[in-house]
Every structure is written in C-alpha cells, then in structure tokens.
Protein backbone atom coordinates (compact mmCIF):
# COMPACT_ATOMS: atom_id res chain seq x y z
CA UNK A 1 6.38 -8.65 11.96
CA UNK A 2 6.86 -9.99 8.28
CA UNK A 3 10.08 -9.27 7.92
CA UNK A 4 10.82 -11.75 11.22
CA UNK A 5 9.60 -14.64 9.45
CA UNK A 6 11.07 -13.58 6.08
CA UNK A 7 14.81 -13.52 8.32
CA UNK A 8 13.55 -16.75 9.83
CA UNK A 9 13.24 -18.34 6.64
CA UNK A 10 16.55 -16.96 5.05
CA UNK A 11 18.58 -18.11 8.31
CA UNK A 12 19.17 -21.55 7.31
CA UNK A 13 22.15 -21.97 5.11
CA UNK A 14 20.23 -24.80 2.81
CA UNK A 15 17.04 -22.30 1.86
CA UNK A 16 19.67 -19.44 1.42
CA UNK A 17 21.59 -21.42 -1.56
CA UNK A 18 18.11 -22.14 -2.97
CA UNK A 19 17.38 -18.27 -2.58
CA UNK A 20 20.61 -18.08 -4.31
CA UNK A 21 19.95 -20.55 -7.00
CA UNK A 22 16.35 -19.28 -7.80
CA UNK A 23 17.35 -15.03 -7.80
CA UNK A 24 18.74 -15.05 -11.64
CA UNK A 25 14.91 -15.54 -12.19
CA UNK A 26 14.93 -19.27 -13.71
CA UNK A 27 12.45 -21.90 -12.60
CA UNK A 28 13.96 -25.25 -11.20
CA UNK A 29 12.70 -28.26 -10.06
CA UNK A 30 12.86 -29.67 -6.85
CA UNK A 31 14.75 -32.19 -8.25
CA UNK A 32 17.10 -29.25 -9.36
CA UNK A 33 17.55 -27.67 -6.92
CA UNK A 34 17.83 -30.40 -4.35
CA UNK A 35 21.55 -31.19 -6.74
CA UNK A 36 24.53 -30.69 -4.69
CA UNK A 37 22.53 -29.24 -1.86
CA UNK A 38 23.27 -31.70 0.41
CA UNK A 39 19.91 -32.94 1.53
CA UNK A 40 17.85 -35.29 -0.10
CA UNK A 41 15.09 -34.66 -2.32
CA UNK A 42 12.31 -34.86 0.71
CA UNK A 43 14.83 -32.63 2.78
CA UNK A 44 14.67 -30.12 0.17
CA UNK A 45 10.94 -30.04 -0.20
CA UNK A 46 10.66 -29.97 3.76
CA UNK A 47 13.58 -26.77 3.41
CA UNK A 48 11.29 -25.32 0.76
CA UNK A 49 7.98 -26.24 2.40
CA UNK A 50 9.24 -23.44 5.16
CA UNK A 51 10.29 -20.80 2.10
CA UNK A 52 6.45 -21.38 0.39
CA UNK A 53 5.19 -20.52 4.14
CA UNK A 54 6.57 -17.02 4.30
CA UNK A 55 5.80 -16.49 1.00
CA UNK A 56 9.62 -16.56 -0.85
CA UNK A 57 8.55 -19.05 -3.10
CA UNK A 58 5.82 -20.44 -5.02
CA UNK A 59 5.42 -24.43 -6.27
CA UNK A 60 3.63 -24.94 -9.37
CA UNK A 61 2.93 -28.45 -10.42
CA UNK A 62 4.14 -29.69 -13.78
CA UNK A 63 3.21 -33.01 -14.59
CA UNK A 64 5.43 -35.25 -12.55
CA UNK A 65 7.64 -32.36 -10.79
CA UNK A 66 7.02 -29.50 -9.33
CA UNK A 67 8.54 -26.14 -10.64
CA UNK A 68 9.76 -23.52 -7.99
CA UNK A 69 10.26 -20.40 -8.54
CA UNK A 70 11.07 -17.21 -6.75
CA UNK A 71 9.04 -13.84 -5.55
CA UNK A 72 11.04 -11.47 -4.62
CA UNK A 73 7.77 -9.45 -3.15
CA UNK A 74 8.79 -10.54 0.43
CA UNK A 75 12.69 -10.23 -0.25
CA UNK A 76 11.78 -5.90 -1.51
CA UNK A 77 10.39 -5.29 2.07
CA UNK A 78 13.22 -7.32 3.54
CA UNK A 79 15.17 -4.96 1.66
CA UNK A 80 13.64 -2.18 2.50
CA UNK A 81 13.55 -3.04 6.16
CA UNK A 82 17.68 -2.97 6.08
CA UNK A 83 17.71 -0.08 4.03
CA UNK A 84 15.51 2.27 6.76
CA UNK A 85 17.93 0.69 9.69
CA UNK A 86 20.97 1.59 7.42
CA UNK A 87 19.49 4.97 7.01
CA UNK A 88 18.90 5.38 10.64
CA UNK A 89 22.51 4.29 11.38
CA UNK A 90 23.90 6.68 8.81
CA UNK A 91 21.84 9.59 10.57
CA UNK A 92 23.42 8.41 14.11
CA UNK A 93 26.95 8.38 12.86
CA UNK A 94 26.61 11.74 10.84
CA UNK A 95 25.50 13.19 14.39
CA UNK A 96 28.17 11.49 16.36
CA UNK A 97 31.11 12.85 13.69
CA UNK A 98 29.70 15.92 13.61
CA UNK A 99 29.34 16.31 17.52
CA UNK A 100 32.86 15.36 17.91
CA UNK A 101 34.64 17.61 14.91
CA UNK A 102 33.08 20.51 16.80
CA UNK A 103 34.11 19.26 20.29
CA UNK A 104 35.91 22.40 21.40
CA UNK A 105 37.74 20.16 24.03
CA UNK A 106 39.54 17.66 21.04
C-alpha cells in the first residue's frame, strides 16, 4: 500500500518540518534545511534518505551541495486517500443522524 509508506515517512516529527519547510515550493539545501532542525547535517540526510525512498523528495546535486526539493505526487494520493475515508465517514454519520431524527421511539 503506497500510501503506508508515504504515512511511514511523514510520522517522524524531523521529516515532517522538512515537508513543512520544502511545501512553499523553494529548493533548499541540505545544509538548509538541516538549520534549526535539531539533527546534524548527516542526521538530516539519513531523515531525508527515508523521504527520497518513498518518493517525497528528490536530491539533485549542485556542485558541492545537494538541492532538495519537494513532489507533492505522493503527498496528492495521500490526500486523496484521507479525502475517500473522510467521505466514507461523512456517508456513515449522515446515515446514523438520519436513522436517529426518524427514530419514532426519541
């Protein structure tokens, strides 16, 4: 299941803030990102090593660093994954309301 792995990878609170710090669309660094994160530059990469392997970023080498930026491919089906629960959920409750407003017996 994709979306597992895509949860997986978002449910460490170090690759969420540079899942935060990537979605205005920018590229940064590692050495960017890795500011204020607090992990060192080779925790970082290791952190963003797991985010390349299901595909929620990419690394592109630029001379000396390495630019990272973010594709938000994985994060639409995510997305859409939540959204089809939500719907689901929304279908339940309507049922549920609706079975108990015309509950003779309340």
């Amino acid at each position: 299941m994709i979306e597992a792995d895509i949860y997986k990878a978002l449910g460490d609170p170090v690759r969420l803030e540079i899942i935060r710090r990537l979605a205005n669309g920018s590229s940064n660094t590692i050495t960017e990102l890795s500011k204020n994160l607090g992990v060192s530059r080779q925790g970082a990469r290791k952190q963003l090593q797991v985010l390349v392997s299901a595909n929620l970023v990419r690394l592109l080498p630029k001379g000396r660093e390495t630019a990272v930026t973010l594709d938000t491919t994985k994060l639409k089906v995510a997305g859409l994954f939540i959204a089809k629960l939500e719907a689901q959920w929304d279908l339940r409750l309507h049922a549920l309301k609706k079975l108990v407003q015309d509950d003779p017996t309340s």
